[in-house]
N, C-alpha and C. Protein backbone atom coordinates (compact mmCIF):
# COMPACT_ATOMS: atom_id res chain seq x y z
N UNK A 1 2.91 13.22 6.70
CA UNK A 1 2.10 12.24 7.34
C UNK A 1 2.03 12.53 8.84
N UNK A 2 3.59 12.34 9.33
CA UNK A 2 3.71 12.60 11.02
C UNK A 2 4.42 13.83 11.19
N UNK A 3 3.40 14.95 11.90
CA UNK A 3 4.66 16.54 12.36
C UNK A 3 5.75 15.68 13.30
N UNK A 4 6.70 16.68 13.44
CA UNK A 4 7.84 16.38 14.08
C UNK A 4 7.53 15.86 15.30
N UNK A 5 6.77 16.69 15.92
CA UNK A 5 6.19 16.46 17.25
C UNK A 5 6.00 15.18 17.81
N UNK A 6 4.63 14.56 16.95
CA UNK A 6 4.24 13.62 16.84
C UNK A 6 5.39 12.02 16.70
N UNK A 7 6.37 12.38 15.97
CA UNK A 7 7.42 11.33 15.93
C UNK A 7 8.19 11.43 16.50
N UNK A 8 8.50 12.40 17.51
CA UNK A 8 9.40 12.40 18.79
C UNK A 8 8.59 11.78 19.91
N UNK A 9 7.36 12.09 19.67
CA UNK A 9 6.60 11.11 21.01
C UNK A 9 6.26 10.21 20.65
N UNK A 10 6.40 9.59 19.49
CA UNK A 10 6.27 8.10 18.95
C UNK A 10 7.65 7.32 19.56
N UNK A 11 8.75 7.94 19.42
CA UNK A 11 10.18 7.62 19.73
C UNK A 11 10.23 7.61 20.92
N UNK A 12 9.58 8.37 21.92
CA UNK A 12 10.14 8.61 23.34
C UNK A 12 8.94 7.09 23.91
N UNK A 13 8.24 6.82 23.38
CA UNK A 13 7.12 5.70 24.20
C UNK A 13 7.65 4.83 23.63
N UNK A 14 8.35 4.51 22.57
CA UNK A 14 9.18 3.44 22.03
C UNK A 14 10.24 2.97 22.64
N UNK A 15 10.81 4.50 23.12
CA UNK A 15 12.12 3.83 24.15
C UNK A 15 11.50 3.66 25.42
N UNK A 16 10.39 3.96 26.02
CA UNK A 16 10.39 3.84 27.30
C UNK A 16 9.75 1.99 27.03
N UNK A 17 8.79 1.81 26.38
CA UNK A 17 8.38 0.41 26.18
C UNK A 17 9.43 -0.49 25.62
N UNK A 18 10.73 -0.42 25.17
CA UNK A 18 11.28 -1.74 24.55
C UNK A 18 12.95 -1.47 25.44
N UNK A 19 13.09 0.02 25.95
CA UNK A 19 14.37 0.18 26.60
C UNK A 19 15.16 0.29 25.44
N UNK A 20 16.35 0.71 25.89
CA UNK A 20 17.65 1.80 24.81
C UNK A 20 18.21 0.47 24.29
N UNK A 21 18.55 -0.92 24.78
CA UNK A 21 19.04 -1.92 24.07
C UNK A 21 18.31 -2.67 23.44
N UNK A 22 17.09 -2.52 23.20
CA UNK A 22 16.20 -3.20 22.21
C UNK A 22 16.23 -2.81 21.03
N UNK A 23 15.86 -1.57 21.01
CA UNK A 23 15.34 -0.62 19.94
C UNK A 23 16.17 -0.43 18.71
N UNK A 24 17.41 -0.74 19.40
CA UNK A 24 18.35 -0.47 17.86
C UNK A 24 17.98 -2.04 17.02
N UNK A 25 17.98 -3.02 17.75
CA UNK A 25 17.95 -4.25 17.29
C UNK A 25 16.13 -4.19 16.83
N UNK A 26 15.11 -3.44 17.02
CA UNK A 26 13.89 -4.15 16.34
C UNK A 26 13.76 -2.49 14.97
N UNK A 27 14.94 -1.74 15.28
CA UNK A 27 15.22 -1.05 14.00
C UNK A 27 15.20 -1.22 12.83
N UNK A 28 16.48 -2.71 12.90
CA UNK A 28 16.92 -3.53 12.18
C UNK A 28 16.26 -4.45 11.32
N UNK A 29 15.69 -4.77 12.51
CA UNK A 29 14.22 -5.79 11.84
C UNK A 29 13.38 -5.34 10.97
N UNK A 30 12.79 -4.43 11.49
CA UNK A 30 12.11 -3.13 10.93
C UNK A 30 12.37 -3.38 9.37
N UNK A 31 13.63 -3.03 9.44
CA UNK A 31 14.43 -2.44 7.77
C UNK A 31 14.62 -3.34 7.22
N UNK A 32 14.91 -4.71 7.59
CA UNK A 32 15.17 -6.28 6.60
C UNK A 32 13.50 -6.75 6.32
N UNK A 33 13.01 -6.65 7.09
CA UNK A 33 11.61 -6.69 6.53
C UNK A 33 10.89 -5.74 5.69
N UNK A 34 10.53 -4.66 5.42
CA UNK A 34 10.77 -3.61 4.93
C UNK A 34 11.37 -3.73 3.27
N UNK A 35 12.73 -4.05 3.46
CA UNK A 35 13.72 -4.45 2.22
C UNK A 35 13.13 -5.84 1.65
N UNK A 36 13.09 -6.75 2.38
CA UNK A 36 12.62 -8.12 1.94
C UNK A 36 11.17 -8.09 1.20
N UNK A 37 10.36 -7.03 1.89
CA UNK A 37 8.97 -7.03 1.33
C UNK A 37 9.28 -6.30 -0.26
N UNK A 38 9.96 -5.22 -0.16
CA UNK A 38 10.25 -4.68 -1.48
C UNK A 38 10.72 -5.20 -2.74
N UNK A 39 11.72 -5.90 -2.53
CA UNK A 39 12.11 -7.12 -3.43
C UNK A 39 11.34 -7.83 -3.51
N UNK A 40 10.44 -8.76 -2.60
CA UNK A 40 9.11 -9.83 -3.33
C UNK A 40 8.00 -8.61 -4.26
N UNK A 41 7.91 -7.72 -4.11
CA UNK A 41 6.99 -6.92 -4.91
C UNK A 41 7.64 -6.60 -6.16
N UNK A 42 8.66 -6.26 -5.90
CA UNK A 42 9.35 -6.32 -7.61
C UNK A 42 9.56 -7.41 -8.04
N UNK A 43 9.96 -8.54 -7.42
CA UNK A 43 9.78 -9.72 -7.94
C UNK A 43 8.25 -9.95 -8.69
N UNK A 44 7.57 -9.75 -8.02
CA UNK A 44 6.25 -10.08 -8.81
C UNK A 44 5.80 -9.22 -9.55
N UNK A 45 6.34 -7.57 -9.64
CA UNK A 45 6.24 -7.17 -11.02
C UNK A 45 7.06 -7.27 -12.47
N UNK A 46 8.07 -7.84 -11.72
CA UNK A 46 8.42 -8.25 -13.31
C UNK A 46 8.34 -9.65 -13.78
N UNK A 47 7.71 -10.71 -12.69
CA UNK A 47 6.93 -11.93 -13.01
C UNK A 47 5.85 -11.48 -14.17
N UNK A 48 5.17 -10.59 -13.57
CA UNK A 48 4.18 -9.97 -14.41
C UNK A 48 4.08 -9.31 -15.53
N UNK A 49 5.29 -8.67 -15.74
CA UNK A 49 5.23 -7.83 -17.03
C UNK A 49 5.49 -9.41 -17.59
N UNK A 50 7.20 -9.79 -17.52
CA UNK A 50 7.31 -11.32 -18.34
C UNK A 50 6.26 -11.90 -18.61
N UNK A 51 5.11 -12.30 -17.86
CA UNK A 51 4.55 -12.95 -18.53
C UNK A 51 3.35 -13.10 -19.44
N UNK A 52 3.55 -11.31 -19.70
CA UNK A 52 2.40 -11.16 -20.33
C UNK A 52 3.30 -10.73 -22.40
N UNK A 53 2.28 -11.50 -23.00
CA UNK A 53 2.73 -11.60 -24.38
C UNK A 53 2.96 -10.21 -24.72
N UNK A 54 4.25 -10.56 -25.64
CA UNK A 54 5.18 -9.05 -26.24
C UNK A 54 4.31 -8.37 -27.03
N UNK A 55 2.88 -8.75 -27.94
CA UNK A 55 2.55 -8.04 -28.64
C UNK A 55 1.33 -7.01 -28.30
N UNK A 56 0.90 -7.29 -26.60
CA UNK A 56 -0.59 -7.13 -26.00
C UNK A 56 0.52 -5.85 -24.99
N UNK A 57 1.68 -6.19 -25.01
CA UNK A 57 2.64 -5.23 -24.07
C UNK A 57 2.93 -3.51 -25.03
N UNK A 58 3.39 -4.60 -26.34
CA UNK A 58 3.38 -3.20 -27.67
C UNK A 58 2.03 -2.88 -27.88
N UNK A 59 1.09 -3.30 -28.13
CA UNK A 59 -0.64 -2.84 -28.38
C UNK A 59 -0.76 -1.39 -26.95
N UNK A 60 -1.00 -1.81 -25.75
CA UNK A 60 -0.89 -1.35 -24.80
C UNK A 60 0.22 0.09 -25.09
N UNK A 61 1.02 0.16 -25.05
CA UNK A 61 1.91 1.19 -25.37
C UNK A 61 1.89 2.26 -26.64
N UNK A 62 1.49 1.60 -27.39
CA UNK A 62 0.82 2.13 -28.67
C UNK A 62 -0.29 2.87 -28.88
N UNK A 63 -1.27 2.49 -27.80
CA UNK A 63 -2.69 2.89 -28.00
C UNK A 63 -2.76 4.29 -27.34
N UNK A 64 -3.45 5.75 -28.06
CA UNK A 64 -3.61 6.70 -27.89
C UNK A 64 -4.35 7.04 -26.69
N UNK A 65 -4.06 7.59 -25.52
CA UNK A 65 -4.53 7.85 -24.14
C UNK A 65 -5.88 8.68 -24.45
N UNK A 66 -7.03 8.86 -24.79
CA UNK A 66 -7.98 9.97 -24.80
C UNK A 66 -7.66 11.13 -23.83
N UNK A 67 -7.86 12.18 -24.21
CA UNK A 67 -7.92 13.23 -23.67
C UNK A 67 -9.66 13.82 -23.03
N UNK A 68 -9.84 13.34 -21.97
CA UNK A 68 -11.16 13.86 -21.55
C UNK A 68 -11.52 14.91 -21.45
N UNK A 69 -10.82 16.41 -20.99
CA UNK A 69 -10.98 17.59 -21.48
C UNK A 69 -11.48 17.76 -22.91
N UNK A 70 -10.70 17.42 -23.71
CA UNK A 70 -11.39 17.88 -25.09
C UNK A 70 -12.47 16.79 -25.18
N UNK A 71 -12.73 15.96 -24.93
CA UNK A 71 -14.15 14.59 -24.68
C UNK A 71 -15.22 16.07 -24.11
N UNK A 72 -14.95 16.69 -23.18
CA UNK A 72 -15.96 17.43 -22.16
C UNK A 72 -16.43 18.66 -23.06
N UNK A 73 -15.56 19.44 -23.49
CA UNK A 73 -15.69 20.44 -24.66
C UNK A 73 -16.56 20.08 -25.81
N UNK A 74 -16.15 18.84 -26.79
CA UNK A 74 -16.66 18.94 -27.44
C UNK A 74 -18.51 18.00 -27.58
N UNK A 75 -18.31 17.20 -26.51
CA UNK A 75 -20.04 16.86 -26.07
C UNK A 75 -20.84 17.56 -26.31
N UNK A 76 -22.08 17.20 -27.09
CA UNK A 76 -23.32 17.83 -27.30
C UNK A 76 -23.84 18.25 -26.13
N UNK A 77 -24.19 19.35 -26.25
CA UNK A 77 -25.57 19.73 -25.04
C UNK A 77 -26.51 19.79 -25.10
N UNK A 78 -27.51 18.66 -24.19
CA UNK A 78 -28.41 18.13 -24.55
C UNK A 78 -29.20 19.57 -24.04
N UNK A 79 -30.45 20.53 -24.72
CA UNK A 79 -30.89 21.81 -24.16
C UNK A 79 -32.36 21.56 -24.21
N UNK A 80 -33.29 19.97 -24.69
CA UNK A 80 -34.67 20.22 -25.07
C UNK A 80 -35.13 19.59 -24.18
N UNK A 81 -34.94 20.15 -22.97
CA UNK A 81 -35.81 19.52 -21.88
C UNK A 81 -36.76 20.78 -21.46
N UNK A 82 -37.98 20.48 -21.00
CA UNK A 82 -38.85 21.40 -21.05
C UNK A 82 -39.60 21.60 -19.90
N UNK A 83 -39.69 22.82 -19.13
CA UNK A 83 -39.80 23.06 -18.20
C UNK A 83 -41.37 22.87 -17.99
N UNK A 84 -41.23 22.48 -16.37
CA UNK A 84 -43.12 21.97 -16.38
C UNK A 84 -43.90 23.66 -15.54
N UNK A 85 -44.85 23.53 -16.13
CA UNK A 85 -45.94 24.50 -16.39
C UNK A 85 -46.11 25.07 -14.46
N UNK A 86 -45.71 24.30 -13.54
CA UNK A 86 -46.04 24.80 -12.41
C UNK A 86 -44.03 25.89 -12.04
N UNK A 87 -43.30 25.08 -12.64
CA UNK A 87 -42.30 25.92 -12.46
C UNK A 87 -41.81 27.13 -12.90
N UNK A 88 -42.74 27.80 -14.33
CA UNK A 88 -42.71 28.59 -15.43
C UNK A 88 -43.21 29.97 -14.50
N UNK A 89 -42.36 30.55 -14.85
CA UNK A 89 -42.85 31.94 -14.04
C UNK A 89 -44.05 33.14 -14.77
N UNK A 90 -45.00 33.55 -14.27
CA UNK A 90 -45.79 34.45 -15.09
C UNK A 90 -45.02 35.24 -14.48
N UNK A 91 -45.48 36.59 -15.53
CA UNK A 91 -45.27 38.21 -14.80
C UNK A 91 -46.47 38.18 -13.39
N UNK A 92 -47.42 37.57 -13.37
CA UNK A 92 -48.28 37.86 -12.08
C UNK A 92 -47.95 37.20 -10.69
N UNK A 93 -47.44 36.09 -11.13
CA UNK A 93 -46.69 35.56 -9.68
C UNK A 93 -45.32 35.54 -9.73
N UNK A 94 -44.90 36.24 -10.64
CA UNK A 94 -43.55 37.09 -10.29
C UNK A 94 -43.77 38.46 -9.34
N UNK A 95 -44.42 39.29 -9.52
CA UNK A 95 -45.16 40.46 -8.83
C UNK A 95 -45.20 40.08 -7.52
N UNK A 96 -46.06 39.10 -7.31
CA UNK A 96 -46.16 38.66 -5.98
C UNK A 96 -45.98 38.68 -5.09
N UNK A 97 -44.27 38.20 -5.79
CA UNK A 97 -43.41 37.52 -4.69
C UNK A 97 -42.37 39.03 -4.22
N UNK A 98 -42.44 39.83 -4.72
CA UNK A 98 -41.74 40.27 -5.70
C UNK A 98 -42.57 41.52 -3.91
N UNK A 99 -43.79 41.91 -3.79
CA UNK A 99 -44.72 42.46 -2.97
C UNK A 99 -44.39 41.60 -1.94
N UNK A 100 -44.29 40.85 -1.27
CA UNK A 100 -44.04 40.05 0.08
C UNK A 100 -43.05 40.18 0.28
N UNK A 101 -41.64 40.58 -0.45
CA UNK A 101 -40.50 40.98 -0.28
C UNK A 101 -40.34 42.40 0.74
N UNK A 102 -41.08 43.17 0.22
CA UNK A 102 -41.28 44.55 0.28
C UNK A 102 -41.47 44.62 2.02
N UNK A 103 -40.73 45.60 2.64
CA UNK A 103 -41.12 45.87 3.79
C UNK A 103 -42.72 46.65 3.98
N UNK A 104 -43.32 46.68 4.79
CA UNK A 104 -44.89 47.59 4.69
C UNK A 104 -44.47 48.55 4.83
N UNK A 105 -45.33 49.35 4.26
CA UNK A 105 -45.23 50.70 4.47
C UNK A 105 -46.24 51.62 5.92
């Protein structure tokens, strides 16, 4: 995320803005908040699993993941689309183009 660099001069404007006796103390803070937020999030994921019915939890677990690779492989390819008459190349305005290429002689 941060080169080294970058978080030594994050650290050095940190100490110059809060001073050497702050910093250990909003460390702290830092980390109980931090910790406190982590625990309410697990708290509310396992509010969540609990309260969802045991048999929609086994259904869910049970049910076969598709594999989209083989979905992509084995798809029809749709091939009958038909090219329109101004895009169709003759041999004569193939030539053509074919002569304007050509350096003069």
């Amino acid at each position: 995320m941060f080169s080294a660099g970058e978080i030594i001069l994050i650290a050095i404007v940190a100490l110059f803005l809060f001073g050497p006796t702050k910093l250990p103390e909003l460390g702290r803070t830092l980390g109980r908040t931090l910790s406190e937020f982590k625990k309410g999030a697990q708290g509310l994921m396992e509010d969540a699993h609990a309260a969802a019915p045991q048999d929609v939890r086994q259904d869910a677990m049970q049910r076969p993941v598709p594999d989209p690779v083989s979905e992509l492989i084995t798809a029809p390819v749709q091939t009958d689309h038909a090219v329109p008459a101004q895009l169709q190349q003759t041999p004569s305005s193939r030539d053509k183009r074919e002569d304007l290429r050509r350096l003069p002689e």
